[in-house]
Protein backbone atom coordinates (compact mmCIF):
# COMPACT_ATOMS: atom_id res chain seq x y z
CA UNK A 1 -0.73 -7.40 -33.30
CA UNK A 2 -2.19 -7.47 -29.81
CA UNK A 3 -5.05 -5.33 -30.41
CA UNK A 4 -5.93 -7.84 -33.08
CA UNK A 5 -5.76 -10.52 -31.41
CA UNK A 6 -7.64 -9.23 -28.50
CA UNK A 7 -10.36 -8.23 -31.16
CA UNK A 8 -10.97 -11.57 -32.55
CA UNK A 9 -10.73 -12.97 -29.33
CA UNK A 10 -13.80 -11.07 -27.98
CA UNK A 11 -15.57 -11.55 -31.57
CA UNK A 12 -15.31 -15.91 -30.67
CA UNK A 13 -16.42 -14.79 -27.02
CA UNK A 14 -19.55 -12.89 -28.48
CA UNK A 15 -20.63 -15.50 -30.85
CA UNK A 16 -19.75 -18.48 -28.44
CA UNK A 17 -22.37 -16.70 -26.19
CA UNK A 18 -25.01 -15.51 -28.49
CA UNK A 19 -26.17 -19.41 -28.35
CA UNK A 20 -26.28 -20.24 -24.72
CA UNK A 21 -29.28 -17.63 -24.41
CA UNK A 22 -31.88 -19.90 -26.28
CA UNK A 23 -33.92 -22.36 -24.04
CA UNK A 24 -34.83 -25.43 -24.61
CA UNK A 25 -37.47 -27.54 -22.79
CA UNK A 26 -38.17 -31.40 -23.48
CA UNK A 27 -41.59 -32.68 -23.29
CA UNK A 28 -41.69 -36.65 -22.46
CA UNK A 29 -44.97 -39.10 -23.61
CA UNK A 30 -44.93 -40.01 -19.71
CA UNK A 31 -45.25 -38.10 -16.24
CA UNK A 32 -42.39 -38.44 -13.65
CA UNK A 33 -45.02 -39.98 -11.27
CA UNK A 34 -45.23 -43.24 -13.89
CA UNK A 35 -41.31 -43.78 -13.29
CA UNK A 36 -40.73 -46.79 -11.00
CA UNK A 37 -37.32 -47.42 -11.79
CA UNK A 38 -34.19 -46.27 -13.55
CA UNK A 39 -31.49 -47.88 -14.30
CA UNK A 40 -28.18 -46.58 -15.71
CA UNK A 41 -25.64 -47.73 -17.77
CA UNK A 42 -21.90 -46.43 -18.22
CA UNK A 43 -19.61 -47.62 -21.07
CA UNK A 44 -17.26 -45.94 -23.60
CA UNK A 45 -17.44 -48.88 -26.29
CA UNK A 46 -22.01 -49.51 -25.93
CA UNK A 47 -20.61 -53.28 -26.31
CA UNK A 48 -19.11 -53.35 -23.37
CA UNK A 49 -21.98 -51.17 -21.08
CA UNK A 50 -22.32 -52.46 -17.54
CA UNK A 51 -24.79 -51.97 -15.31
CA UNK A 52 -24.44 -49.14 -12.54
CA UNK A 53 -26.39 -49.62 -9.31
């Protein structure tokens, strides 16, 4: 029973992993020198967002 359990637990470890090895890059229609200002937002419900300075 343990040696099963052990087993699948290293098969969910492997495949869990096999993922996190891909990168990813995001390419924006604007350069970070054209950024004046940012503002955030934090809400859970977006109707009730507020306005983080």
């Amino acid at each position: 029973m343990r040696k099963t359990a052990i087993s699948i637990l290293a098969i969910t470890l492997c495949a869990l992993l096999s993922g996190c090895g891909k990168a990813m890059t995001i390419s924006l229609p604007f350069a970070a020198s054209d950024v004046e200002n940012v503002e955030m937002y934090h809400y859970v419900v977006p109707a009730s967002a507020e306005k983080r300075s």
